[in-house]
N, C-alpha and C. Protein backbone atom coordinates (compact mmCIF):
# COMPACT_ATOMS: atom_id res chain seq x y z
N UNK A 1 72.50 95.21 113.97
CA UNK A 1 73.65 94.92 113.16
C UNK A 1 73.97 96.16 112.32
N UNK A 2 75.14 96.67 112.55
CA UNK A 2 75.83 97.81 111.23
C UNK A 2 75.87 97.41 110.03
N UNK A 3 76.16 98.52 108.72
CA UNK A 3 76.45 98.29 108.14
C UNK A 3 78.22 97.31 107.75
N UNK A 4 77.80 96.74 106.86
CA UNK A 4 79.30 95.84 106.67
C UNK A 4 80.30 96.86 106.20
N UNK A 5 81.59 96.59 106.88
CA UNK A 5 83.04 97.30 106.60
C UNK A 5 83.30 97.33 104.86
N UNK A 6 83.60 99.03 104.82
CA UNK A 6 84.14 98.95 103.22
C UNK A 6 85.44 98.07 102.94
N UNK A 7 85.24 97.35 101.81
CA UNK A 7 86.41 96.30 101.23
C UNK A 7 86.22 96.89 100.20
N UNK A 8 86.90 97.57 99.36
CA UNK A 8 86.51 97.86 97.60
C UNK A 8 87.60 96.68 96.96
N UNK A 9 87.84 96.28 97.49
CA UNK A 9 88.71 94.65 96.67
C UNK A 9 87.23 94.16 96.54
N UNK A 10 86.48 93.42 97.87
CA UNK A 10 85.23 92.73 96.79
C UNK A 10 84.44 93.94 96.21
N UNK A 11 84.28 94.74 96.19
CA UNK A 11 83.78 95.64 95.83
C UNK A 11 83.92 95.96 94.32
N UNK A 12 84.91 95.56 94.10
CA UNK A 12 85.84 95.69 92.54
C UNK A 12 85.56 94.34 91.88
N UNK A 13 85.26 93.21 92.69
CA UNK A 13 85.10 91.89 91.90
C UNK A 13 83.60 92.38 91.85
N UNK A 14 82.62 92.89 92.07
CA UNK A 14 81.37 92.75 92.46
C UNK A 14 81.29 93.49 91.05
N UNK A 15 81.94 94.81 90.87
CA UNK A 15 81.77 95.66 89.50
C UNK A 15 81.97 95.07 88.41
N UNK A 16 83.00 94.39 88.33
CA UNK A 16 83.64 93.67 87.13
C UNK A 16 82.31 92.63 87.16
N UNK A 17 82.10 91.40 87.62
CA UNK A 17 81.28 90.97 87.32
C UNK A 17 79.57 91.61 87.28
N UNK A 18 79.60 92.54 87.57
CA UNK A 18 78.43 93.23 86.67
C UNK A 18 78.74 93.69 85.26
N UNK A 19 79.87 94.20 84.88
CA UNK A 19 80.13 94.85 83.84
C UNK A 19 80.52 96.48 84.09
N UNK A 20 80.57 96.78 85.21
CA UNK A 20 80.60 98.22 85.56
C UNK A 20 81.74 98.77 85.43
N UNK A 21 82.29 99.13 84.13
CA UNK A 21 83.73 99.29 84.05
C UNK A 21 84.11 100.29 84.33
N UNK A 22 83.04 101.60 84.30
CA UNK A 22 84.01 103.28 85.03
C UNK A 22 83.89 102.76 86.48
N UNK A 23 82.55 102.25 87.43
CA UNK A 23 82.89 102.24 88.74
C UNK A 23 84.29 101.22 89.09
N UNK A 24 84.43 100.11 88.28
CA UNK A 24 85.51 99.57 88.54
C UNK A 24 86.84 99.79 88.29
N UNK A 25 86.88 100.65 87.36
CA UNK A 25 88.17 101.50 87.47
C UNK A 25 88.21 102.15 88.50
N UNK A 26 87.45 102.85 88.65
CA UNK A 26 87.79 103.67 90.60
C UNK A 26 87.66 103.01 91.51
N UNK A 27 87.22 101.68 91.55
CA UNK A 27 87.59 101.07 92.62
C UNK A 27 89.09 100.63 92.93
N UNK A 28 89.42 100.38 91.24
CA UNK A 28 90.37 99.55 91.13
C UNK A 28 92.02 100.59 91.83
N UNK A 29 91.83 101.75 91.35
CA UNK A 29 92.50 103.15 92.12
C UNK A 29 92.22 103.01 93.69
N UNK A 30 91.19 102.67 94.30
CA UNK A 30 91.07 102.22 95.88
C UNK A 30 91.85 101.54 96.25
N UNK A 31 91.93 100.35 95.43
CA UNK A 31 92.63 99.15 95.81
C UNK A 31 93.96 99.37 95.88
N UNK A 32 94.43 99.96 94.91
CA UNK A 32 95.59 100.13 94.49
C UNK A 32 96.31 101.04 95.67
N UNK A 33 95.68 101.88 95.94
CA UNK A 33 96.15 102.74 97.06
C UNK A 33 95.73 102.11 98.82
N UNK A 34 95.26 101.05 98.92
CA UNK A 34 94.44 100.66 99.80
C UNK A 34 96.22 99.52 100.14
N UNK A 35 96.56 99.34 99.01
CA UNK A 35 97.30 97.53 99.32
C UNK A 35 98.83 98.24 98.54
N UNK A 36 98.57 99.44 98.29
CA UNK A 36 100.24 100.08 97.84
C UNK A 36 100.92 99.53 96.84
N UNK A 37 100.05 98.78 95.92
CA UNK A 37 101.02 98.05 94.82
C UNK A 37 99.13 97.81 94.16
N UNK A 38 99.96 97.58 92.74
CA UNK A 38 99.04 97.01 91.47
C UNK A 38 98.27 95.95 91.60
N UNK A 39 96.80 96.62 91.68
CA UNK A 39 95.98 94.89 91.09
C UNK A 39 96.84 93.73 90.81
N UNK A 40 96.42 92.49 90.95
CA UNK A 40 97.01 91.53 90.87
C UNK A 40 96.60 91.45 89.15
N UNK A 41 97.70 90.57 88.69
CA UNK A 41 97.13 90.53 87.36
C UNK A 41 96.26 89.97 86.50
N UNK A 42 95.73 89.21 87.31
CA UNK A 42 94.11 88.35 86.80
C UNK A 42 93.25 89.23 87.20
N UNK A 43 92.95 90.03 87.78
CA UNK A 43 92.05 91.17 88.05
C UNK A 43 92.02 92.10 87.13
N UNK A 44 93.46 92.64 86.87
CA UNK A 44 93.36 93.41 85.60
C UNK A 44 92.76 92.64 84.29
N UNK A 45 93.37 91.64 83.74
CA UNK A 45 92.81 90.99 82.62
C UNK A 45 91.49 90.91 82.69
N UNK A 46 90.40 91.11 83.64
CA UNK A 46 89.06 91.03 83.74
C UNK A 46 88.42 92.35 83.09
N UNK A 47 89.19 93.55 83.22
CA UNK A 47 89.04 94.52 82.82
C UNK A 47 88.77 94.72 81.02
N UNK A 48 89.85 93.27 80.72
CA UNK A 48 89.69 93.75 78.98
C UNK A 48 88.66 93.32 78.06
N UNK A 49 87.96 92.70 78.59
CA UNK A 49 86.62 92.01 78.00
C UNK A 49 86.10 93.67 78.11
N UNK A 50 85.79 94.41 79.17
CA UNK A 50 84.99 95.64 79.84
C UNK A 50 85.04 96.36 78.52
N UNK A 51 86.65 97.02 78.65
CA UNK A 51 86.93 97.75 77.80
C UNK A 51 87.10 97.62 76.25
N UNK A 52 87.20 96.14 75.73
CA UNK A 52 87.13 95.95 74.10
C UNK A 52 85.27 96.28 73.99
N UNK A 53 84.37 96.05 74.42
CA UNK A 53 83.00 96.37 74.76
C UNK A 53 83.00 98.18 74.47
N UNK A 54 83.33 98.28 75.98
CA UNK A 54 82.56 99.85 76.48
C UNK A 54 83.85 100.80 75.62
N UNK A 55 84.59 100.91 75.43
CA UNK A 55 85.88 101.43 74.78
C UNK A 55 86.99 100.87 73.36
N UNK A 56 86.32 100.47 72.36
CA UNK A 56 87.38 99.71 71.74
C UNK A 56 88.46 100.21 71.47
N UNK A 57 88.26 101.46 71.23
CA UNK A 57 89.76 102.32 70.71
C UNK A 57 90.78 102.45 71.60
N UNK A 58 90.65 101.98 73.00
CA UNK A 58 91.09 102.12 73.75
C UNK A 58 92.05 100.83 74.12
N UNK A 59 91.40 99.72 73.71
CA UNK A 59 91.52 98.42 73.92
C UNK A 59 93.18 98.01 73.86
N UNK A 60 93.87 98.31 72.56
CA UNK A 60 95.05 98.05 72.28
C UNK A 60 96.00 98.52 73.08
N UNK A 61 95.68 100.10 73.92
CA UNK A 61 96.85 100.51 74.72
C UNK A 61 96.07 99.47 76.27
N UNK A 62 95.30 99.37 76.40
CA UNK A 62 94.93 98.60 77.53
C UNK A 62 95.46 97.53 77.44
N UNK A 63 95.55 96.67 76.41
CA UNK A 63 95.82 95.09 76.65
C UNK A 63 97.20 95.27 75.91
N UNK A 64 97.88 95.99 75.39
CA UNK A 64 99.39 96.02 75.10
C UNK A 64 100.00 96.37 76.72
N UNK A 65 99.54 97.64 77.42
CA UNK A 65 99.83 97.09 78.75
C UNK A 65 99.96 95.80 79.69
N UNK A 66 98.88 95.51 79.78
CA UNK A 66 98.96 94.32 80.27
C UNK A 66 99.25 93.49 79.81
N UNK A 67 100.03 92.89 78.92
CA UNK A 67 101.10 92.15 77.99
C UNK A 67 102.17 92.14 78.85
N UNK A 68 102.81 93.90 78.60
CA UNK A 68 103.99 93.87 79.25
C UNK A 68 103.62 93.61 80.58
N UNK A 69 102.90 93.69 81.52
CA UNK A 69 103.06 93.79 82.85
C UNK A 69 102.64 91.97 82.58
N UNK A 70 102.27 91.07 81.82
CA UNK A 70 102.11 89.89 82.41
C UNK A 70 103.84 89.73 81.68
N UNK A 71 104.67 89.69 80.95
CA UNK A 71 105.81 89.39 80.55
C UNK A 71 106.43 90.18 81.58
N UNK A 72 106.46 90.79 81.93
CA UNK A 72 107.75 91.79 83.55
C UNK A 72 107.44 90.84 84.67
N UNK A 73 106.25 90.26 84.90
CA UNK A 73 105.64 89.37 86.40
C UNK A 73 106.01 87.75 85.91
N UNK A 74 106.36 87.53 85.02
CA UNK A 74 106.41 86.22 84.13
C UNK A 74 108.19 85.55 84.09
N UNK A 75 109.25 86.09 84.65
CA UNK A 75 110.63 86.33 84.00
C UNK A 75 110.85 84.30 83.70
N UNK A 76 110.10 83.43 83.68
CA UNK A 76 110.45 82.26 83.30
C UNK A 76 109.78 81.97 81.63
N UNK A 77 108.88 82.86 81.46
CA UNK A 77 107.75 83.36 80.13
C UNK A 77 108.45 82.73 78.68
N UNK A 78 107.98 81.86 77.75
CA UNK A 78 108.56 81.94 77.33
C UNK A 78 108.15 82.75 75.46
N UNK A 79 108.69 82.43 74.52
CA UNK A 79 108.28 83.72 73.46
C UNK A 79 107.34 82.99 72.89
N UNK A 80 106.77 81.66 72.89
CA UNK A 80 106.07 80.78 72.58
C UNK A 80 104.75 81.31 73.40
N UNK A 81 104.88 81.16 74.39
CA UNK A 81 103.79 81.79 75.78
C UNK A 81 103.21 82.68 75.41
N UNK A 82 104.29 83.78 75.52
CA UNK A 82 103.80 84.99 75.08
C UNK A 82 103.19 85.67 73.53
N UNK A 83 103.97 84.72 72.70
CA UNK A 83 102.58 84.91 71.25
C UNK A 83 101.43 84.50 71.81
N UNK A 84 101.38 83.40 72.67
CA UNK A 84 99.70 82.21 72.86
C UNK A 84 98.64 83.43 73.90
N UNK A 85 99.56 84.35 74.26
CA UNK A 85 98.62 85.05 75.15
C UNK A 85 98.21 86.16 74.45
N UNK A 86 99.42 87.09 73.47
CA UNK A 86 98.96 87.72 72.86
C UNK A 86 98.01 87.64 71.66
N UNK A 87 98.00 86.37 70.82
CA UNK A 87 96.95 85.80 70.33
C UNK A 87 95.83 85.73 71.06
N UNK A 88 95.56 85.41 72.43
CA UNK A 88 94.54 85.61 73.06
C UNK A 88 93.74 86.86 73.44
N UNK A 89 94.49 88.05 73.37
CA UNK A 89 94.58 89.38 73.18
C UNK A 89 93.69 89.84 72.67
N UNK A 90 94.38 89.53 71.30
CA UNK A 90 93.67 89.73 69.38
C UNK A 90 92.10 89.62 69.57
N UNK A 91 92.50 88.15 69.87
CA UNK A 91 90.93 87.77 69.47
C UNK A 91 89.99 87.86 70.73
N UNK A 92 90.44 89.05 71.74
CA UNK A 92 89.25 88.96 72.85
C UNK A 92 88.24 90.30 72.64
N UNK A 93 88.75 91.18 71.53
CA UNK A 93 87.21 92.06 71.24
C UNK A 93 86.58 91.35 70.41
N UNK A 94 86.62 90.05 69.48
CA UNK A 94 85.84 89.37 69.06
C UNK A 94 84.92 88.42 69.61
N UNK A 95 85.99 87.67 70.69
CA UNK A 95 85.21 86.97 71.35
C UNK A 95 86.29 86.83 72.89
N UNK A 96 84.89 87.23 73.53
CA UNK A 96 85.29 88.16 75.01
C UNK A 96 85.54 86.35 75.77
N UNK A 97 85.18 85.66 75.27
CA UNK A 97 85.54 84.46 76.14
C UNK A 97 86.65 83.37 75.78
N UNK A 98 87.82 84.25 74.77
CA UNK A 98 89.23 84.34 74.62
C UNK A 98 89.77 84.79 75.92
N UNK A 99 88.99 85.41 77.37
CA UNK A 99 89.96 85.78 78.40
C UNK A 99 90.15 84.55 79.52
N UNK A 100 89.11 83.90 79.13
CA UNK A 100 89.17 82.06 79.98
C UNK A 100 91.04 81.61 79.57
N UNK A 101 90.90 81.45 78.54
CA UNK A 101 93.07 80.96 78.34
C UNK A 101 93.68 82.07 78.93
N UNK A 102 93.51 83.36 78.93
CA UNK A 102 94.64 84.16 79.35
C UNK A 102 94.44 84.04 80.85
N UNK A 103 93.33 83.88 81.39
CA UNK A 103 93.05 83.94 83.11
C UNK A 103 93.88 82.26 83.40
N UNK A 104 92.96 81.52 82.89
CA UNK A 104 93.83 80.00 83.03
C UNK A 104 95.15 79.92 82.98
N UNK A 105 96.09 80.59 82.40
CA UNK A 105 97.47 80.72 82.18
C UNK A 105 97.82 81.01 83.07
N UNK A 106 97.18 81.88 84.01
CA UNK A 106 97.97 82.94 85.27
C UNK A 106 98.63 81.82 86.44
């Protein structure tokens, strides 16, 4: 039996759920170039638990991104929604299991 065919899609769920947030950023650049369009956006949001952790200063341009990209993928969204997610935001370098409502929402 060979080795199994590279997939860096599971390959990228495999990182994230370790916590491996530089290898999963370069995977996540695989993917991206692998499927010609952006992580889906529950994949990204997995990322922000990573980065309020391994990067906090970083955190706000990370998850202000992905704000807008869930409000641009969202056009039925409403401004109610979108406080409840960005509240979910706030409070996910406090508590990283604030990303359960924003994943559940998707």
């Amino acid at each position: 039996m060979g080795p199994r065919p590279w997939k860096p899609a599971a390959e990228l769920d495999a990182a994230l759920e370790r916590g491996n947030l530089r290898f999963a950023v370069k995977l996540a650049e695989e993917v991206r170039i692998e499927q010609g369009k952006s992580i889906d956006l529950s994949i990204a949001a997995r990322f922000l638990p990573l980065i309020a952790r391994e990067s906090p200063r970083e955190f706000d341009s990370w998850a202000l991104r992905w704000l807008a990209r869930w409000i641009a993928e969202r056009p039925a969204a409403t401004i109610e929604q979108a406080a409840e997610v960005a509240g979910a935001l706030a409070d996910l370098p406090a508590e990283p299991t604030a990303i359960d409502a924003i994943l559940n929402d998707q």
